[in-house]
Structure formats: C-alpha cells, structure tokens
PDB file of N, CA and C in Angstrom:
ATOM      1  N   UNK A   1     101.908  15.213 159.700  1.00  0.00           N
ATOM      2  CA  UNK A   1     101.690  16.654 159.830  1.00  0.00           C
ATOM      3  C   UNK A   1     102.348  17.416 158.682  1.00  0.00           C
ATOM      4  N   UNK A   2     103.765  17.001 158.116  1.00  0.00           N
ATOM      5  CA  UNK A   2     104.280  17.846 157.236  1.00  0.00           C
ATOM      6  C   UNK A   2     103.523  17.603 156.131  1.00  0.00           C
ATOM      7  N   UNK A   3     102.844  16.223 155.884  1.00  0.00           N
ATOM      8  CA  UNK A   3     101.813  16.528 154.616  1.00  0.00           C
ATOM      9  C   UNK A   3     100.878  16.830 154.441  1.00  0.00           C
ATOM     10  N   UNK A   4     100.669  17.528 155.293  1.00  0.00           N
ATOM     11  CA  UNK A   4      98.964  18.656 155.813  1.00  0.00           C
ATOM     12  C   UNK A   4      99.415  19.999 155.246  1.00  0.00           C
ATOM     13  N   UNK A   5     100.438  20.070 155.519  1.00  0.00           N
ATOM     14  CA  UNK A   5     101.041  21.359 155.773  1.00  0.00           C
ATOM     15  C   UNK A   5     101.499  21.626 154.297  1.00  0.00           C
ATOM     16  N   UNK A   6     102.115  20.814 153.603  1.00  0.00           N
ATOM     17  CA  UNK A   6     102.330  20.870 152.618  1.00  0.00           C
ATOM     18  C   UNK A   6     101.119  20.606 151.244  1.00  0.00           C
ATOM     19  N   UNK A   7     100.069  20.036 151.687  1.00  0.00           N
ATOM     20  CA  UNK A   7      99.095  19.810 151.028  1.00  0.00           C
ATOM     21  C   UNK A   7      98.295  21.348 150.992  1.00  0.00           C
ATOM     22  N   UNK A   8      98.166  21.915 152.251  1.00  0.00           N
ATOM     23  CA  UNK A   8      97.821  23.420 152.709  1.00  0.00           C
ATOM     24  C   UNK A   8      98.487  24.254 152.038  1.00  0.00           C
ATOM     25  N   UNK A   9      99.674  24.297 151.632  1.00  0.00           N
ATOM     26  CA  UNK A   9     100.171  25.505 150.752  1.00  0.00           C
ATOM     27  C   UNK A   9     100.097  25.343 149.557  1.00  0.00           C
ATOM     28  N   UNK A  10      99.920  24.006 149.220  1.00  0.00           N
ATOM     29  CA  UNK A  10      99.650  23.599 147.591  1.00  0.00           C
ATOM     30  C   UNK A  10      98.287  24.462 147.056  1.00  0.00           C
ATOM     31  N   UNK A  11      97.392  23.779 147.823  1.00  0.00           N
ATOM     32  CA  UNK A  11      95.837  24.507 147.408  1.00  0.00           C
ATOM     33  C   UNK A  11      95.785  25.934 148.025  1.00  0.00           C
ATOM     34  N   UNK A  12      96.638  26.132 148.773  1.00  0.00           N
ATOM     35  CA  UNK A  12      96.591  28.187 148.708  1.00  0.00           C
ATOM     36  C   UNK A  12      97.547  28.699 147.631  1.00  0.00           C
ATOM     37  N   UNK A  13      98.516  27.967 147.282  1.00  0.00           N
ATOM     38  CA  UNK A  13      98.814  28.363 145.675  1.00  0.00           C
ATOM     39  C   UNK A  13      97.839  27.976 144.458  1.00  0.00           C
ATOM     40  N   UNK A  14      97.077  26.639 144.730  1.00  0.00           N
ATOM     41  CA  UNK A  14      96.166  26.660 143.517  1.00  0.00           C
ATOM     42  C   UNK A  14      95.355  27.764 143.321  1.00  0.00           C
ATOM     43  N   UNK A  15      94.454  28.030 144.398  1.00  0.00           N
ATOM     44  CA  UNK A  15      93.558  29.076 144.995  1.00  0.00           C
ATOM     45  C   UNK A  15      93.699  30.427 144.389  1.00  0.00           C
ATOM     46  N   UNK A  16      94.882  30.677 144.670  1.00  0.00           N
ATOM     47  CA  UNK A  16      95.375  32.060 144.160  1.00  0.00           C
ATOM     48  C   UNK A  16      95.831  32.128 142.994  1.00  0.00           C
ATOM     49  N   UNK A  17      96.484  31.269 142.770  1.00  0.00           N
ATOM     50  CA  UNK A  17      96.353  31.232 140.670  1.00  0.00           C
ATOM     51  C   UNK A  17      95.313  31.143 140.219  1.00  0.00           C
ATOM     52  N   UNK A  18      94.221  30.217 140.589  1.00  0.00           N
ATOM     53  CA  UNK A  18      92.992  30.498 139.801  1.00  0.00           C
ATOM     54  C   UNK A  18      92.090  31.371 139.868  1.00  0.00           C
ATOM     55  N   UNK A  19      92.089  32.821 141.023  1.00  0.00           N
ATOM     56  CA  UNK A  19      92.050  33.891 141.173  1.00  0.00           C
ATOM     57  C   UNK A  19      92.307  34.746 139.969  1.00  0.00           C
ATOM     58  N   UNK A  20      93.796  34.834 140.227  1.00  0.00           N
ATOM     59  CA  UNK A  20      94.448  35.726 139.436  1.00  0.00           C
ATOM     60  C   UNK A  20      93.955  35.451 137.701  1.00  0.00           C
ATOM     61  N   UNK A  21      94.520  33.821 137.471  1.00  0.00           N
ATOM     62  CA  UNK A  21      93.753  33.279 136.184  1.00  0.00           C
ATOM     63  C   UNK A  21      92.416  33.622 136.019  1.00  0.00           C
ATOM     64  N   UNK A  22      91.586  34.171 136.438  1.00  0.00           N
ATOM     65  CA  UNK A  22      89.752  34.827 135.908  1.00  0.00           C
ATOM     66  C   UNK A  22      90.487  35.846 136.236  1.00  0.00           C
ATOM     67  N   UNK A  23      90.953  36.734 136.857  1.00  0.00           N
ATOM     68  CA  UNK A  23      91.425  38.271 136.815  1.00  0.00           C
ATOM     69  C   UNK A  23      91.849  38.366 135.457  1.00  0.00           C
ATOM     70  N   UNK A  24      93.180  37.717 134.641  1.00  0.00           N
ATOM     71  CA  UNK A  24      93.644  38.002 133.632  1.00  0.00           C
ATOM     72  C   UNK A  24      92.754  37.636 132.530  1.00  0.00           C
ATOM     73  N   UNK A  25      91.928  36.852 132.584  1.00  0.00           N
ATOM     74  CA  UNK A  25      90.928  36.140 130.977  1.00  0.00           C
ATOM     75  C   UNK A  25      89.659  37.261 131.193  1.00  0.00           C
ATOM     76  N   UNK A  26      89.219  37.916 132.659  1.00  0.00           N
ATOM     77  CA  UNK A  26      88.555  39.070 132.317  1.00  0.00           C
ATOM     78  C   UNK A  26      89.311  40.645 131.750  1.00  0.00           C
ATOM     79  N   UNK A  27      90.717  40.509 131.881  1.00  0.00           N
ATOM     80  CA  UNK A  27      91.040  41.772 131.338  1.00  0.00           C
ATOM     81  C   UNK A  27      91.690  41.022 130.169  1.00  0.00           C
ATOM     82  N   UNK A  28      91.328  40.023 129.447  1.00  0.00           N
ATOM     83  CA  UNK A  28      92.032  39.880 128.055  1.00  0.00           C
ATOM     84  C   UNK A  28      93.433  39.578 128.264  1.00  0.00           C
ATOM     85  N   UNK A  29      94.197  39.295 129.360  1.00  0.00           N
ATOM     86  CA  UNK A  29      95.820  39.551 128.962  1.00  0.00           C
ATOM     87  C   UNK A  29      95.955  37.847 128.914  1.00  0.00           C
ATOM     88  N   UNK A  30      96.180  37.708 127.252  1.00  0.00           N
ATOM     89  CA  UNK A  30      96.395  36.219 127.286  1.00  0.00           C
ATOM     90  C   UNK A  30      97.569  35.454 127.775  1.00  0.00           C
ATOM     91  N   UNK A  31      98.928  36.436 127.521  1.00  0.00           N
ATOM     92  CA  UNK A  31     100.081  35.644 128.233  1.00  0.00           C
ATOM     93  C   UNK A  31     100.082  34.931 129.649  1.00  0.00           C
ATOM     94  N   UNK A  32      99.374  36.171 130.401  1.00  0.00           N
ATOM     95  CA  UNK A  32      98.862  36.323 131.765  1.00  0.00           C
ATOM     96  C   UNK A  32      98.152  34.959 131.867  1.00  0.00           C
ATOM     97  N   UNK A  33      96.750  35.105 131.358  1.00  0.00           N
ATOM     98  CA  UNK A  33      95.952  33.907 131.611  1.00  0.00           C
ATOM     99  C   UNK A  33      96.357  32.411 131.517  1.00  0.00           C
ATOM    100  N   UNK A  34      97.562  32.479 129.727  1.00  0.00           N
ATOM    101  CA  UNK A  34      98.016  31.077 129.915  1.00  0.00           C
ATOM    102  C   UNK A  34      99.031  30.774 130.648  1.00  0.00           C
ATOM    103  N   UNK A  35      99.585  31.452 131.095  1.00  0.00           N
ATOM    104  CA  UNK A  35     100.862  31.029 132.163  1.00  0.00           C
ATOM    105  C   UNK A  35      99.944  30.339 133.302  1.00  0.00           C
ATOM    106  N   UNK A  36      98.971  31.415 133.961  1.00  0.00           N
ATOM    107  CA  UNK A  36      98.710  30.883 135.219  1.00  0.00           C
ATOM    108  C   UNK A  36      97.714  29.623 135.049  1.00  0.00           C
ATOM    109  N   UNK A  37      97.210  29.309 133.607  1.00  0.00           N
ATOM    110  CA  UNK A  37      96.124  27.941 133.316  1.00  0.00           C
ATOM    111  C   UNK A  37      97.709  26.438 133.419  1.00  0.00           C
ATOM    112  N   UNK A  38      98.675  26.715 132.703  1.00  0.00           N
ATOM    113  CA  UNK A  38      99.597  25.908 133.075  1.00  0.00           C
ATOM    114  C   UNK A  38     100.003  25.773 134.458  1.00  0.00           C
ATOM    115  N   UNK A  39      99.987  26.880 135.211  1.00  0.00           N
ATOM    116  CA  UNK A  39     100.163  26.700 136.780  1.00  0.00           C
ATOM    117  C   UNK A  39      99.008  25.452 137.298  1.00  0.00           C
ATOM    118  N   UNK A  40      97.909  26.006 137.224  1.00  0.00           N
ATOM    119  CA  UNK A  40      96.958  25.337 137.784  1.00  0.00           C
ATOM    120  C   UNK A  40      96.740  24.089 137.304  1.00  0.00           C
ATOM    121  N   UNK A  41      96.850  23.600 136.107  1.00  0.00           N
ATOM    122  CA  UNK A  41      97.342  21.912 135.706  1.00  0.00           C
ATOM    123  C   UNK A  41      98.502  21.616 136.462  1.00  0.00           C
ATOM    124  N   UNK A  42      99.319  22.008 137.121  1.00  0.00           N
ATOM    125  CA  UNK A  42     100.451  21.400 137.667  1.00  0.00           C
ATOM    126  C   UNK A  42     100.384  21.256 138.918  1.00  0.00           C
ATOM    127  N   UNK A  43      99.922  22.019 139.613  1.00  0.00           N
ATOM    128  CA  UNK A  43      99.531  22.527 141.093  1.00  0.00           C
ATOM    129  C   UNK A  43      98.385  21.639 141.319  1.00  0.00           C
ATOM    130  N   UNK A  44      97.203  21.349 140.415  1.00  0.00           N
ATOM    131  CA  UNK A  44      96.309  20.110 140.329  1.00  0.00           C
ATOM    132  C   UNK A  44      96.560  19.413 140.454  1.00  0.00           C
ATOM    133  N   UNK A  45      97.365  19.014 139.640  1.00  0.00           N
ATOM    134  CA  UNK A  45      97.877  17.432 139.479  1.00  0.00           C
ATOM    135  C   UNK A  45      98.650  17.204 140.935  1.00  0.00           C
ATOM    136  N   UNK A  46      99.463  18.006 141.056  1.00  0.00           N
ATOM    137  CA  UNK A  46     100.047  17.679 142.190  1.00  0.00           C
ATOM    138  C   UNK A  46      99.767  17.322 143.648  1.00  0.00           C
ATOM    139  N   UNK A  47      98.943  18.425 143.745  1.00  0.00           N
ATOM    140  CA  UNK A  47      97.381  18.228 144.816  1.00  0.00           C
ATOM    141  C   UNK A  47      97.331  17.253 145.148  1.00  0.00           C
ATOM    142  N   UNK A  48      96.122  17.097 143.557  1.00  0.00           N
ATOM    143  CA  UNK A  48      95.395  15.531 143.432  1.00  0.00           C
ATOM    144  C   UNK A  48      96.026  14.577 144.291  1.00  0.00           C
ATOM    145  N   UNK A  49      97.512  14.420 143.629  1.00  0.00           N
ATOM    146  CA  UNK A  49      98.504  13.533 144.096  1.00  0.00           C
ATOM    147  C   UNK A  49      98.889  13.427 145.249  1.00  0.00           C
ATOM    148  N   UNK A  50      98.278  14.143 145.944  1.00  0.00           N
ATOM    149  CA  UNK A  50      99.001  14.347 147.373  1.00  0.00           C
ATOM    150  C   UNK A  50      97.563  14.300 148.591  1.00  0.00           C
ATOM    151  N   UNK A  51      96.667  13.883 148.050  1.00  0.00           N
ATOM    152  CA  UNK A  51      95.611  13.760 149.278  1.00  0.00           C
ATOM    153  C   UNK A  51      94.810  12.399 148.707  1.00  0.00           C
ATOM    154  N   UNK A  52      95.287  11.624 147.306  1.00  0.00           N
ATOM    155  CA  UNK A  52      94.424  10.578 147.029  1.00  0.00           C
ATOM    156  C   UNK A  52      94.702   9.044 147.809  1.00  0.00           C
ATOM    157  N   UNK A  53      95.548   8.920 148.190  1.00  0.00           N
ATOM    158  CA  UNK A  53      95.409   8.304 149.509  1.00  0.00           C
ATOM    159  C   UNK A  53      95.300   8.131 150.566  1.00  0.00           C
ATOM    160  N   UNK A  54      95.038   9.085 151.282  1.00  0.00           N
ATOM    161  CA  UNK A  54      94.897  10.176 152.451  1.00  0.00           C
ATOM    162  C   UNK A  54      93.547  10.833 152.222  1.00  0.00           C
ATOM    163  N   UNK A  55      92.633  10.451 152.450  1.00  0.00           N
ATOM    164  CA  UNK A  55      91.284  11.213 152.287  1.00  0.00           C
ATOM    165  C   UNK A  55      91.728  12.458 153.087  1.00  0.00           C
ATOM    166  N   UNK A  56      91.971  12.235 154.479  1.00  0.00           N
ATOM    167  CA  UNK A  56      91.774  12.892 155.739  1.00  0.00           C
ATOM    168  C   UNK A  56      92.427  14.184 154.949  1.00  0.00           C
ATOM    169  N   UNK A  57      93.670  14.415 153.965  1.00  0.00           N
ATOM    170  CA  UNK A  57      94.479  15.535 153.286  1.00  0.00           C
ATOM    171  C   UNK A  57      92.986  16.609 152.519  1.00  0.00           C
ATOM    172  N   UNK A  58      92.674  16.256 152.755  1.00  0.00           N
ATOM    173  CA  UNK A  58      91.108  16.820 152.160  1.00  0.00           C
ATOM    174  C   UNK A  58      91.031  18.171 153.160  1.00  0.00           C
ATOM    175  N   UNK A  59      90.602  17.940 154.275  1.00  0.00           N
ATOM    176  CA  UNK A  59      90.806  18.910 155.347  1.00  0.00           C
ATOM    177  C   UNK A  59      92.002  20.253 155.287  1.00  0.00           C
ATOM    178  N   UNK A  60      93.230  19.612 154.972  1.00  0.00           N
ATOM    179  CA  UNK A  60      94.069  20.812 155.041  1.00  0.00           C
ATOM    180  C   UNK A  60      93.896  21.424 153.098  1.00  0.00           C
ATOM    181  N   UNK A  61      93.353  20.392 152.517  1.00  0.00           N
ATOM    182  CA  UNK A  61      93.332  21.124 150.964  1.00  0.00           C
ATOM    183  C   UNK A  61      92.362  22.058 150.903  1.00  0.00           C
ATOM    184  N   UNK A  62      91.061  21.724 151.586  1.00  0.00           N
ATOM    185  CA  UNK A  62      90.087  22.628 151.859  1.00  0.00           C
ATOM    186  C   UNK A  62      89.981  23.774 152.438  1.00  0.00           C
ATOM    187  N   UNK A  63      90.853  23.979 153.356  1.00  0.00           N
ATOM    188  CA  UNK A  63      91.239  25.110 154.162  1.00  0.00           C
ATOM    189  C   UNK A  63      92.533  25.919 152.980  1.00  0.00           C
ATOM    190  N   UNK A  64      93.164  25.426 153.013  1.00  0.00           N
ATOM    191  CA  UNK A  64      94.220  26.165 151.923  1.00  0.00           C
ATOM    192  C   UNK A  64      93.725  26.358 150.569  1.00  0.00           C
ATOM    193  N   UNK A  65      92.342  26.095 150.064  1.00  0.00           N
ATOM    194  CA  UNK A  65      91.458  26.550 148.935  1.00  0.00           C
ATOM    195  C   UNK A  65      91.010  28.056 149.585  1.00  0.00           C
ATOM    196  N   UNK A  66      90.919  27.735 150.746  1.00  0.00           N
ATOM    197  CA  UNK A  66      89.581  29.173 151.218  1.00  0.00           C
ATOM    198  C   UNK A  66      90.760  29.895 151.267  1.00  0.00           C
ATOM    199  N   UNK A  67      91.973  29.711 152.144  1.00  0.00           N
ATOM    200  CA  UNK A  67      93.080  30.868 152.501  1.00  0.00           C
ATOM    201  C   UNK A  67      93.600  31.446 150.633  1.00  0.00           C
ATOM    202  N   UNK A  68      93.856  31.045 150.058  1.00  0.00           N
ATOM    203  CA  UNK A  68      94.216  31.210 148.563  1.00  0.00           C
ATOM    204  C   UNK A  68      93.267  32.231 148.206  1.00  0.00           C
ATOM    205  N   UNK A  69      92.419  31.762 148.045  1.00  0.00           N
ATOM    206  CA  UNK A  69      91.247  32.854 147.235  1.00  0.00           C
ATOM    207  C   UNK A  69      91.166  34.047 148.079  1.00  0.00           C
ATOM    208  N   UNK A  70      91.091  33.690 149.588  1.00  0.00           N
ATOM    209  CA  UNK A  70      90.727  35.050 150.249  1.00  0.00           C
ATOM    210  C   UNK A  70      92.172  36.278 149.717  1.00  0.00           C
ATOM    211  N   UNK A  71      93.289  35.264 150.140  1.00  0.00           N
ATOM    212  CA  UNK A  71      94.379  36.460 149.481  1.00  0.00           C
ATOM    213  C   UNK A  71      94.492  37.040 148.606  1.00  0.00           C
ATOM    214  N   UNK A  72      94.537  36.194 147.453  1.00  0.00           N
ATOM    215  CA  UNK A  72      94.054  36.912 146.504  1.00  0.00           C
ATOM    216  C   UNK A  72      93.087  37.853 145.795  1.00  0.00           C
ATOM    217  N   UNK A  73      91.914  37.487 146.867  1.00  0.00           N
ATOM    218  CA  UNK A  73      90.529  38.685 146.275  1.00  0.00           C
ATOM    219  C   UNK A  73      90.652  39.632 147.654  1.00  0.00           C
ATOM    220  N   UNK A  74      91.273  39.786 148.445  1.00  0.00           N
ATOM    221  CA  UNK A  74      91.404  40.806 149.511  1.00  0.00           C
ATOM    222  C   UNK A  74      91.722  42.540 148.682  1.00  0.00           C
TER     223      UNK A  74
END
C-alpha cells in the first residue's frame, strides 16, 4: 500500500510539472521551462522505477497523472 501511495504522489508531481512546463515554454520564460523539464526527467525516471516491477503500480500512477494535471489546470 505505501507504494501505491507513494507511486500516486510521484505522478501527481509529474503531472503538475508538466503542466506548469507547457505553461512556461508557452509564455517564453526559459528559466521556468528548464527547471521544470529537469524536474520531469527525474520524477520520470523515478516513476518509471517504481511501478516496473509491479505492473499493478500502474493503477495508482494513472490516477495520480489525472489528479496532477487537474490541479494544476484548475
């Protein structure tokens, strides 16, 4: 359970950085954009890392993709 849970907040932080990351590359602010493109390689990777033996982690990554974006585009 704690690695559901933790897999779930990973991809609602990916979610919402890569939000924000097309927010900043449509208003031009490059610092902005590359900070949060390094977020999202790390937060990826980490992910990745955390549901590739565990298919079933798919479920809570998927749900914490949708919760991410919604916060962020609310």
């Amino acid at each position: 359970m704690t690695s559901a849970i933790i897999v779930f907040a990973i991809m609602t932080a990916l979610d919402f950085v890569w939000a924000r990351y097309t927010a900043a590359v449509t208003d031009k602010r490059r610092l902005a954009a590359a900070l949060y493109s390094g977020a999202i390689v790390g937060l990826g990777g980490f992910s990745t890392i955390s549901y590739v033996d565990n298919h079933w982690m798919l479920i809570p990554a998927v749900a914490g993709a949708l919760f991410g974006t919604y916060l962020a585009v609310r």
